[in-house]
PDB file of N, CA and C in Angstrom:
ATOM      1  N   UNK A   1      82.879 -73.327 -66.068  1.00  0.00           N
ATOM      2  CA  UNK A   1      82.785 -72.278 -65.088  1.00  0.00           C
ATOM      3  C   UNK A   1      81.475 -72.369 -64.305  1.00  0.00           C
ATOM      4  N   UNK A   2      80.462 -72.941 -65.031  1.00  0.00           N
ATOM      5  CA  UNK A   2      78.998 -72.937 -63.864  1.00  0.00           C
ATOM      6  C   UNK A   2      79.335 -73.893 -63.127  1.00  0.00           C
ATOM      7  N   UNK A   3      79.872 -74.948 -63.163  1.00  0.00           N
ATOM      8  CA  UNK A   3      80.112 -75.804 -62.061  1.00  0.00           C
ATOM      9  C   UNK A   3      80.906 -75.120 -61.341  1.00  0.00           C
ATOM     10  N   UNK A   4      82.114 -74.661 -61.103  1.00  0.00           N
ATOM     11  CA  UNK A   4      83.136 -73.659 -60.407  1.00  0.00           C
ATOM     12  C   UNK A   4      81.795 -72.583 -59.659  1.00  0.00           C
ATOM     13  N   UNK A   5      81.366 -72.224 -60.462  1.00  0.00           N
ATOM     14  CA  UNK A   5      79.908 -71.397 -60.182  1.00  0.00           C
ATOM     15  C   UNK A   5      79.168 -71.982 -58.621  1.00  0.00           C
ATOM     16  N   UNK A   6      78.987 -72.987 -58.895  1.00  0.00           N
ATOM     17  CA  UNK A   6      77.590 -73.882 -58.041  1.00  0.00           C
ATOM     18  C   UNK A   6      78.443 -74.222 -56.622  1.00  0.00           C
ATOM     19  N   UNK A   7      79.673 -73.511 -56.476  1.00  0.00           N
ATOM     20  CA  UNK A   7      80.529 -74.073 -55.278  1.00  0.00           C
ATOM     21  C   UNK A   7      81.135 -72.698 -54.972  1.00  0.00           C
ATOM     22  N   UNK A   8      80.173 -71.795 -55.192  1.00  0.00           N
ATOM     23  CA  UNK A   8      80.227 -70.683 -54.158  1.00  0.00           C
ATOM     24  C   UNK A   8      79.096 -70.349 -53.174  1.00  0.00           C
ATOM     25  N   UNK A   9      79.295 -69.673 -52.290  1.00  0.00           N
ATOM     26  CA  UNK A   9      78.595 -69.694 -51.249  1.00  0.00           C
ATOM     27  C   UNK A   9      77.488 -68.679 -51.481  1.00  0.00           C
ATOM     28  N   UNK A  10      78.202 -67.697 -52.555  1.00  0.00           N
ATOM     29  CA  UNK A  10      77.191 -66.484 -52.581  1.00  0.00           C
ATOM     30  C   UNK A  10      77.756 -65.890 -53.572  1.00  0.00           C
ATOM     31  N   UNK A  11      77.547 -64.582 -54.202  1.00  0.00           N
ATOM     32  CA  UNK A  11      77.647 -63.829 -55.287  1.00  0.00           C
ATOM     33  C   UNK A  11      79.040 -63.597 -54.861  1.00  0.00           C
ATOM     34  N   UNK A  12      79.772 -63.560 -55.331  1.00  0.00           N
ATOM     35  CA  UNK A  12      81.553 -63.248 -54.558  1.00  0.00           C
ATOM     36  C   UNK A  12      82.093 -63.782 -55.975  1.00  0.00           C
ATOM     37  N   UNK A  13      83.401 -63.247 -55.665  1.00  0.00           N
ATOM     38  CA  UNK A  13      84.917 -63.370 -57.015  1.00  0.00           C
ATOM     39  C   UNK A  13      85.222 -64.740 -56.426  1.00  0.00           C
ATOM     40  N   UNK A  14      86.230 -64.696 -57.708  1.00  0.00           N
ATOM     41  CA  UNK A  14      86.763 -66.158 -58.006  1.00  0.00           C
ATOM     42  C   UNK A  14      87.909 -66.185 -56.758  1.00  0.00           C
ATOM     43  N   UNK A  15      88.073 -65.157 -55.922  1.00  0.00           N
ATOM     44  CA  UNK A  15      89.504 -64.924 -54.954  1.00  0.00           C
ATOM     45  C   UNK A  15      88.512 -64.846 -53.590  1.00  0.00           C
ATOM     46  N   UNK A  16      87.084 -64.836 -53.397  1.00  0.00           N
ATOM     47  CA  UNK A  16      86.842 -65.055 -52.350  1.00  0.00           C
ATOM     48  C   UNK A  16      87.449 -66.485 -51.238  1.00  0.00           C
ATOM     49  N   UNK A  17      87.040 -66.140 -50.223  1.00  0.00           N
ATOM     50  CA  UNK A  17      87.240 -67.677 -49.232  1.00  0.00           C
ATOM     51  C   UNK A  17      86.117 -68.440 -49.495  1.00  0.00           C
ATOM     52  N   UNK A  18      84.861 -68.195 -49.591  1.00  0.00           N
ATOM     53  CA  UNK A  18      83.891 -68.199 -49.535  1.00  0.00           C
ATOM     54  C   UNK A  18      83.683 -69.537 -50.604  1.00  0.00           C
ATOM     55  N   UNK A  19      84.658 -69.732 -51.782  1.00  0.00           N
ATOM     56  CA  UNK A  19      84.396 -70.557 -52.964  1.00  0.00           C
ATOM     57  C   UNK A  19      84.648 -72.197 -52.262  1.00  0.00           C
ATOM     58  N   UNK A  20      84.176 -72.617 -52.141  1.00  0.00           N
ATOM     59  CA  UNK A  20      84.711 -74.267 -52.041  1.00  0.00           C
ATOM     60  C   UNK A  20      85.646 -75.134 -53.084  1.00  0.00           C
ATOM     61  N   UNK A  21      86.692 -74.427 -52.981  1.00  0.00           N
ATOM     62  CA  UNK A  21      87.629 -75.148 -54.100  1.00  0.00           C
ATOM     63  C   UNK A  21      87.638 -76.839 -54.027  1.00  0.00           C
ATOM     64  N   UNK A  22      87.680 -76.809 -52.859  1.00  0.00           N
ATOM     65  CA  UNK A  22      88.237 -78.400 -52.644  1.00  0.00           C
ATOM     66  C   UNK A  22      87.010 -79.343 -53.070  1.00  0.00           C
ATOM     67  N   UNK A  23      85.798 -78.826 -52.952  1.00  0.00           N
ATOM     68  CA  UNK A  23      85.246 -79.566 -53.783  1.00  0.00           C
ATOM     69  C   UNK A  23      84.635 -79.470 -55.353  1.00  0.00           C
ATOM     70  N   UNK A  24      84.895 -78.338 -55.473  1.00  0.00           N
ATOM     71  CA  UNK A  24      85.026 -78.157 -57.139  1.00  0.00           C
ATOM     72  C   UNK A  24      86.002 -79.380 -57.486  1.00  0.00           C
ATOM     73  N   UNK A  25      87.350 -79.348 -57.311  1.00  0.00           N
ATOM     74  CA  UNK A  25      88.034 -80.035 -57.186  1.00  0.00           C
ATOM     75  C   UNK A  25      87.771 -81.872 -57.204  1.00  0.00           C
ATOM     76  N   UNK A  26      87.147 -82.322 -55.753  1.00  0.00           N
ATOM     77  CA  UNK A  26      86.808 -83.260 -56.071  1.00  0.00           C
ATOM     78  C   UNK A  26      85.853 -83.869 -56.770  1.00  0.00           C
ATOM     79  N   UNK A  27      85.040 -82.876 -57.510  1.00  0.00           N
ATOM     80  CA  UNK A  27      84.416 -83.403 -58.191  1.00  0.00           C
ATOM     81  C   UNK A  27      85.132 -83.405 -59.610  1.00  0.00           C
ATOM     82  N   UNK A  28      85.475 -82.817 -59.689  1.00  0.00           N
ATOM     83  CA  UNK A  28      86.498 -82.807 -61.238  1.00  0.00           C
ATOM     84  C   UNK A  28      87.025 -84.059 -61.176  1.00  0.00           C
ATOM     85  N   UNK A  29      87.692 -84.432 -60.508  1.00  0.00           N
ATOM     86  CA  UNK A  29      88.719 -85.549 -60.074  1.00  0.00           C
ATOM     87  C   UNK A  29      87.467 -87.631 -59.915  1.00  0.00           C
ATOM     88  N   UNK A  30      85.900 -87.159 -59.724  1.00  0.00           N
ATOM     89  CA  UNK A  30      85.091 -87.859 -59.615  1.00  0.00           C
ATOM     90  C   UNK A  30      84.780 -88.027 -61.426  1.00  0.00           C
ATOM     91  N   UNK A  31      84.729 -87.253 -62.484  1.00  0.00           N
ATOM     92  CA  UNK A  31      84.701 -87.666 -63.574  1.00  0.00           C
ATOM     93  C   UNK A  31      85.455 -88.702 -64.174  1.00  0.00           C
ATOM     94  N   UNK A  32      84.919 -89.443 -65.659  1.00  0.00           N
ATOM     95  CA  UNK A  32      85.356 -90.411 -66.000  1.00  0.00           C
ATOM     96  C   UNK A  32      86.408 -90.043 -66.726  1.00  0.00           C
ATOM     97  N   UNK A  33      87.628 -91.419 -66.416  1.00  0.00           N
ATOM     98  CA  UNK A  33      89.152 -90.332 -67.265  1.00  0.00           C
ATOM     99  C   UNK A  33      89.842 -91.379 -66.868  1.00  0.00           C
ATOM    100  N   UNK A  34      91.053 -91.106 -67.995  1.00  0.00           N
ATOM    101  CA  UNK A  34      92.403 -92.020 -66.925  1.00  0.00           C
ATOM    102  C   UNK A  34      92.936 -91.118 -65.551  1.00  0.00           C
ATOM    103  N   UNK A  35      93.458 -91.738 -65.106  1.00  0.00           N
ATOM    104  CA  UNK A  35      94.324 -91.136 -64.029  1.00  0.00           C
ATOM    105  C   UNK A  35      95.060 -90.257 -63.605  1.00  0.00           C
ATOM    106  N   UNK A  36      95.644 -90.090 -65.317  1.00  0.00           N
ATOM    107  CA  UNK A  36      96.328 -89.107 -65.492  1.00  0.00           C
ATOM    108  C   UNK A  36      95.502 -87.793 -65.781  1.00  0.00           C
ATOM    109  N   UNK A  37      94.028 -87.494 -65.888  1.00  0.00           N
ATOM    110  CA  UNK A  37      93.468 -86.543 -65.968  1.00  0.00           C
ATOM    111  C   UNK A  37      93.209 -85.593 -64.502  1.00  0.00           C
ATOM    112  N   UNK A  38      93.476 -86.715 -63.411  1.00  0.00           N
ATOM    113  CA  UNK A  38      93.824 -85.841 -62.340  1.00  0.00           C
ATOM    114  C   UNK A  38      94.785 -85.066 -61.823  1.00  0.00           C
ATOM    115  N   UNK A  39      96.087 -85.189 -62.293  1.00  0.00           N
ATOM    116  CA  UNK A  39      97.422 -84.896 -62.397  1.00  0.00           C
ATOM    117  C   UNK A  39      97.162 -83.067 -61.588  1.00  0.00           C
ATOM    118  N   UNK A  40      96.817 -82.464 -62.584  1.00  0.00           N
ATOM    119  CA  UNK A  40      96.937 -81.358 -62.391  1.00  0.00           C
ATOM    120  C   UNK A  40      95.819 -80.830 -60.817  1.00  0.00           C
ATOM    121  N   UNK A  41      94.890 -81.637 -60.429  1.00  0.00           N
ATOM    122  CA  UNK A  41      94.318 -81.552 -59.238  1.00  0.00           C
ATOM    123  C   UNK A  41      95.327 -81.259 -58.116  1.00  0.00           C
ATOM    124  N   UNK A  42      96.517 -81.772 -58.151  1.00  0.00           N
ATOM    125  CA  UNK A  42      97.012 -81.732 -57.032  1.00  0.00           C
ATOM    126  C   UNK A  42      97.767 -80.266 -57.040  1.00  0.00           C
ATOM    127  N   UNK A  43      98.472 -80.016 -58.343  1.00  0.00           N
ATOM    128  CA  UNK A  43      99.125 -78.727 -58.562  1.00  0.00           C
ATOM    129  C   UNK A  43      98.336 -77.277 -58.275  1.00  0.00           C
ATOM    130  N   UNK A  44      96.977 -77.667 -58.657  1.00  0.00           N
ATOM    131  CA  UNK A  44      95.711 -76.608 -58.117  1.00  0.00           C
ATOM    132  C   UNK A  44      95.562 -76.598 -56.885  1.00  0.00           C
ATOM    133  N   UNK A  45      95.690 -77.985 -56.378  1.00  0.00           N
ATOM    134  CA  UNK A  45      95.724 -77.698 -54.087  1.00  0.00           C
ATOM    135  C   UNK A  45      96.625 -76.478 -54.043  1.00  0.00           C
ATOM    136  N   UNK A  46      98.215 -76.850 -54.758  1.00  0.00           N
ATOM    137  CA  UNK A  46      99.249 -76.564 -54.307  1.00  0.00           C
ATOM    138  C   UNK A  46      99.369 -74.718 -54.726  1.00  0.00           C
ATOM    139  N   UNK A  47      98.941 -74.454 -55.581  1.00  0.00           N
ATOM    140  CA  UNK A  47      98.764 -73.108 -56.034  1.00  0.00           C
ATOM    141  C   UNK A  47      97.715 -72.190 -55.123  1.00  0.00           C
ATOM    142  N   UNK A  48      96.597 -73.343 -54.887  1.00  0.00           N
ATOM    143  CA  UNK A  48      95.857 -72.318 -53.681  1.00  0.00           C
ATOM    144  C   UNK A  48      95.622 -72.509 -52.818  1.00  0.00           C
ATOM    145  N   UNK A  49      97.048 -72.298 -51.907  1.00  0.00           N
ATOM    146  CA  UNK A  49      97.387 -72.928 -50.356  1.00  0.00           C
ATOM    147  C   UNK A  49      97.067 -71.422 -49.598  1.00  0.00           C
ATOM    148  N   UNK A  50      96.701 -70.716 -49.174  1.00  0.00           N
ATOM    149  CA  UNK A  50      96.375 -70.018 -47.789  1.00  0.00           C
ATOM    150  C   UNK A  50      97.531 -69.181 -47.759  1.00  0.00           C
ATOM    151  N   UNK A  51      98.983 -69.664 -47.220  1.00  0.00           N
ATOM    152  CA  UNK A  51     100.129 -69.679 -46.886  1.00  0.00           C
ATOM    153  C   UNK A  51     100.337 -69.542 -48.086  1.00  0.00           C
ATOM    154  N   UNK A  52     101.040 -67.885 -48.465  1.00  0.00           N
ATOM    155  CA  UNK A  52     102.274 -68.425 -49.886  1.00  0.00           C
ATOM    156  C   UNK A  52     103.373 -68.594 -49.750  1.00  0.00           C
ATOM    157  N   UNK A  53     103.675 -69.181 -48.293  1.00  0.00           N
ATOM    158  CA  UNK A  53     104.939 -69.588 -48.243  1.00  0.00           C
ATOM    159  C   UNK A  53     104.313 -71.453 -48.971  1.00  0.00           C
ATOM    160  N   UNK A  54     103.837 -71.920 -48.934  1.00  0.00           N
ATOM    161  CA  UNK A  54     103.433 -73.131 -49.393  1.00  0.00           C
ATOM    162  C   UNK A  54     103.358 -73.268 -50.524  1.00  0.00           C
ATOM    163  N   UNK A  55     102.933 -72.025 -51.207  1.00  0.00           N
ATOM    164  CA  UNK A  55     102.447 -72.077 -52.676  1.00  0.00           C
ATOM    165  C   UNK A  55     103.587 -72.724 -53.505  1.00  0.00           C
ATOM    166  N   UNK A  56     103.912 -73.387 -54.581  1.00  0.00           N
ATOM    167  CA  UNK A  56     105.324 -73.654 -55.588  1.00  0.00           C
ATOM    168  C   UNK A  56     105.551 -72.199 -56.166  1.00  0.00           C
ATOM    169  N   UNK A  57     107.111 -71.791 -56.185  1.00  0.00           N
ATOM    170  CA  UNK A  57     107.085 -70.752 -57.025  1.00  0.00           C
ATOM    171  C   UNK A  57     106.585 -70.916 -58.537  1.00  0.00           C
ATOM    172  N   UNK A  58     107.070 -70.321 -59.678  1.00  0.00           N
ATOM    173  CA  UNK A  58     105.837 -70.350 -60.943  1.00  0.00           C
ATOM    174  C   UNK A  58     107.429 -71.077 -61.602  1.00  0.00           C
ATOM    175  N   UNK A  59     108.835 -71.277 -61.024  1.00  0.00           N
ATOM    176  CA  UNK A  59     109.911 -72.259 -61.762  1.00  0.00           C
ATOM    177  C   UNK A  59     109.437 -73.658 -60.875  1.00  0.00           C
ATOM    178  N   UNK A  60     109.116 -73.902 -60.069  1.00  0.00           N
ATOM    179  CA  UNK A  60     108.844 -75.006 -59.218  1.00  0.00           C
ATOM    180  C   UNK A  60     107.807 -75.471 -60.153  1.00  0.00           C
ATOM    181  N   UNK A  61     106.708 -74.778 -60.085  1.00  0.00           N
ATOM    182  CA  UNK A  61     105.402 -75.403 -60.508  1.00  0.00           C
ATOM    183  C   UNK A  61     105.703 -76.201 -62.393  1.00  0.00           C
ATOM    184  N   UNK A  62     106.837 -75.004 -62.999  1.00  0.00           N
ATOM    185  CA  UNK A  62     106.767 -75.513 -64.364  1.00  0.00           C
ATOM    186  C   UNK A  62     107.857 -76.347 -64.172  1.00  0.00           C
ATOM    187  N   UNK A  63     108.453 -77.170 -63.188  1.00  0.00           N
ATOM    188  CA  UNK A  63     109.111 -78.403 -63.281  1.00  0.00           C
ATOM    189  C   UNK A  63     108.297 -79.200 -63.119  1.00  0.00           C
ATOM    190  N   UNK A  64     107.602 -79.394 -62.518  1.00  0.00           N
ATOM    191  CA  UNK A  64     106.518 -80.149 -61.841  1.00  0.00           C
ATOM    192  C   UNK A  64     105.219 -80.705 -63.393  1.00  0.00           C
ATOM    193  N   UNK A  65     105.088 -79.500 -63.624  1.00  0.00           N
ATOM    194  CA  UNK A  65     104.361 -79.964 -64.978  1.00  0.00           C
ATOM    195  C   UNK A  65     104.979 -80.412 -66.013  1.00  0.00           C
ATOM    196  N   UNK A  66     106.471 -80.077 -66.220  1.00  0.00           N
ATOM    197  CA  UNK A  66     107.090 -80.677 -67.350  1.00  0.00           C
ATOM    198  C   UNK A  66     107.656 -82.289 -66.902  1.00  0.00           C
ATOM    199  N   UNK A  67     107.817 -82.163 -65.781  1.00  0.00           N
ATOM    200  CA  UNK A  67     108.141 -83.833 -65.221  1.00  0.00           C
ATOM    201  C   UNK A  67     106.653 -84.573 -65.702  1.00  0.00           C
ATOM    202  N   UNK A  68     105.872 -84.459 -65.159  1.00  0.00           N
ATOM    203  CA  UNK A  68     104.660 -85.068 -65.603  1.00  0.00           C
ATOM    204  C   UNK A  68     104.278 -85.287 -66.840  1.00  0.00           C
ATOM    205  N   UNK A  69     104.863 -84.349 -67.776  1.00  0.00           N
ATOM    206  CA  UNK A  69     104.573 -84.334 -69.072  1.00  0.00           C
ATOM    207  C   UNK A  69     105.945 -85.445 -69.780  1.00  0.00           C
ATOM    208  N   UNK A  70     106.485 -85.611 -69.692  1.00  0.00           N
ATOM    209  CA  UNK A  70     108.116 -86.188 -69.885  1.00  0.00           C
ATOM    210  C   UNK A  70     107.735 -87.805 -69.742  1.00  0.00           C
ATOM    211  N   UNK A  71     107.204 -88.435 -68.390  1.00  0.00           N
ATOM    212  CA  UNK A  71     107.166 -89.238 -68.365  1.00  0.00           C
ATOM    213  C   UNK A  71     106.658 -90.426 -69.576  1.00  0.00           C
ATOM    214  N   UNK A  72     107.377 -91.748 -69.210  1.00  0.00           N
ATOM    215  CA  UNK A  72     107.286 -92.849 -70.385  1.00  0.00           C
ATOM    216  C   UNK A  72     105.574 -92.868 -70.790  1.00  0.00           C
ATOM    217  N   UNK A  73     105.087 -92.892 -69.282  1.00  0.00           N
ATOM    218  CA  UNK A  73     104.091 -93.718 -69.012  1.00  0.00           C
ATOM    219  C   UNK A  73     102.228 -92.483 -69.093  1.00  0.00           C
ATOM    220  N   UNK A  74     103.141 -91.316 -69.819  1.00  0.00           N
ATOM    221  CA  UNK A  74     102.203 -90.106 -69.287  1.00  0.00           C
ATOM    222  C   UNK A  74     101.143 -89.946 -70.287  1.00  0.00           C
ATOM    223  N   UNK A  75      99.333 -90.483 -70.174  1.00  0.00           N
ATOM    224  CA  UNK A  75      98.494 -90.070 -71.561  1.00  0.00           C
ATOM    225  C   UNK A  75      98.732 -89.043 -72.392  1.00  0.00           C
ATOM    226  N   UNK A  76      99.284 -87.292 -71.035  1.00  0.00           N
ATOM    227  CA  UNK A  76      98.994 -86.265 -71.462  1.00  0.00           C
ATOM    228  C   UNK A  76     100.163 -85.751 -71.775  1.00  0.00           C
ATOM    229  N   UNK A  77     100.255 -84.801 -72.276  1.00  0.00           N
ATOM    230  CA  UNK A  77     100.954 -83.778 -72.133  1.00  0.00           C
ATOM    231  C   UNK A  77     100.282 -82.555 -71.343  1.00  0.00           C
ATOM    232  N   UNK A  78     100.759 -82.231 -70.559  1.00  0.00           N
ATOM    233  CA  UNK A  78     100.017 -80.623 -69.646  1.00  0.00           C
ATOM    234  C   UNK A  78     101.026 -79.629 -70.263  1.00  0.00           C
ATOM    235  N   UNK A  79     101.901 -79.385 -71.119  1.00  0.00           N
ATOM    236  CA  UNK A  79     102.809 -78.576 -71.391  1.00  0.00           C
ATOM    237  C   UNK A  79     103.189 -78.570 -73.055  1.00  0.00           C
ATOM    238  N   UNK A  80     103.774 -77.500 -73.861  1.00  0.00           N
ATOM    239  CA  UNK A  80     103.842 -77.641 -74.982  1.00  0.00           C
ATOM    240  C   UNK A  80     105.337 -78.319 -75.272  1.00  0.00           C
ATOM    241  N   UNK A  81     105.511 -78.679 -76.234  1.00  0.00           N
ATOM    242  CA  UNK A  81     106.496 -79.309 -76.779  1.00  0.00           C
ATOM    243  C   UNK A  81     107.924 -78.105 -76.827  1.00  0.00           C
ATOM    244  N   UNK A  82     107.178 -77.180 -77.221  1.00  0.00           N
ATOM    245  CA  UNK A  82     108.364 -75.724 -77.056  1.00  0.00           C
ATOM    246  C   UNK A  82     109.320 -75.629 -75.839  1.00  0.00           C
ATOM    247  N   UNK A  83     108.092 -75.745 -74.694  1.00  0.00           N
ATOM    248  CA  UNK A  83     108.260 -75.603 -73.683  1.00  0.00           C
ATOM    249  C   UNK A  83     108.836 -76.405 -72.555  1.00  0.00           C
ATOM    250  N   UNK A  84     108.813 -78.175 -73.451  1.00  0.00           N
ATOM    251  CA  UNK A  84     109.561 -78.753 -72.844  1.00  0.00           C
ATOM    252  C   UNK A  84     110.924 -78.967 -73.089  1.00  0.00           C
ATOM    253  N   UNK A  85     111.777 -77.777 -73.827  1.00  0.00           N
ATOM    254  CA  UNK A  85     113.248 -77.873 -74.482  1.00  0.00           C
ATOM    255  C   UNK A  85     113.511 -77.122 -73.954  1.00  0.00           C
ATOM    256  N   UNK A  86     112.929 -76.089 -73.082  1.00  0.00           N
ATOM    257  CA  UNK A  86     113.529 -74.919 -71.798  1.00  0.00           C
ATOM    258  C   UNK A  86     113.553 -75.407 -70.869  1.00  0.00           C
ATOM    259  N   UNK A  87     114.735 -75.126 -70.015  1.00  0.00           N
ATOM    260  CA  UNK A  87     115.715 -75.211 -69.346  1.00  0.00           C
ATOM    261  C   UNK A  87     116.793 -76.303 -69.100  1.00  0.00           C
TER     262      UNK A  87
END
């Protein structure tokens, strides 16, 4: 959270405009990791789009993470095992 911290502009909430997500963001995405530790970077663009007509609904978004999680080739899991036997 202090890094999330150091990419605001000023004393303001986590829902200000004011926060520089996108580079919180790229710096997360600048740490050392496989590839797959960025995965969820993009789902965070996509959740805090401006427009909530853009946003994924919250069934969109948990396909999206369970596809990722499913795959042959995937380090992670982003989702629980419970959770990938629903729907």
């Amino acid at each position: 959270m202090n890094d999330l911290e150091a990419c605001a502009v000023e004393e303001t909430g986590y829902s200000s405009p004011d926060i520089d997500f996108e580079a919180w963001i790229a710096r997360m995405e600048a740490l050392p990791g496989p590839p797959s530790d960025n995965l969820p970077s993009e789902w965070i663009r996509q959740m805090l789009q401006r427009d909530r007509k853009l946003r994924p609904t919250a069934d969109a978004l948990l396909s999206i993470v369970r596809d990722a999680s499913t795959k042959f080739d995937a380090e992670h899991m982003f989702i629980g095992e419970c959770c990938l036997r629903w729907g």
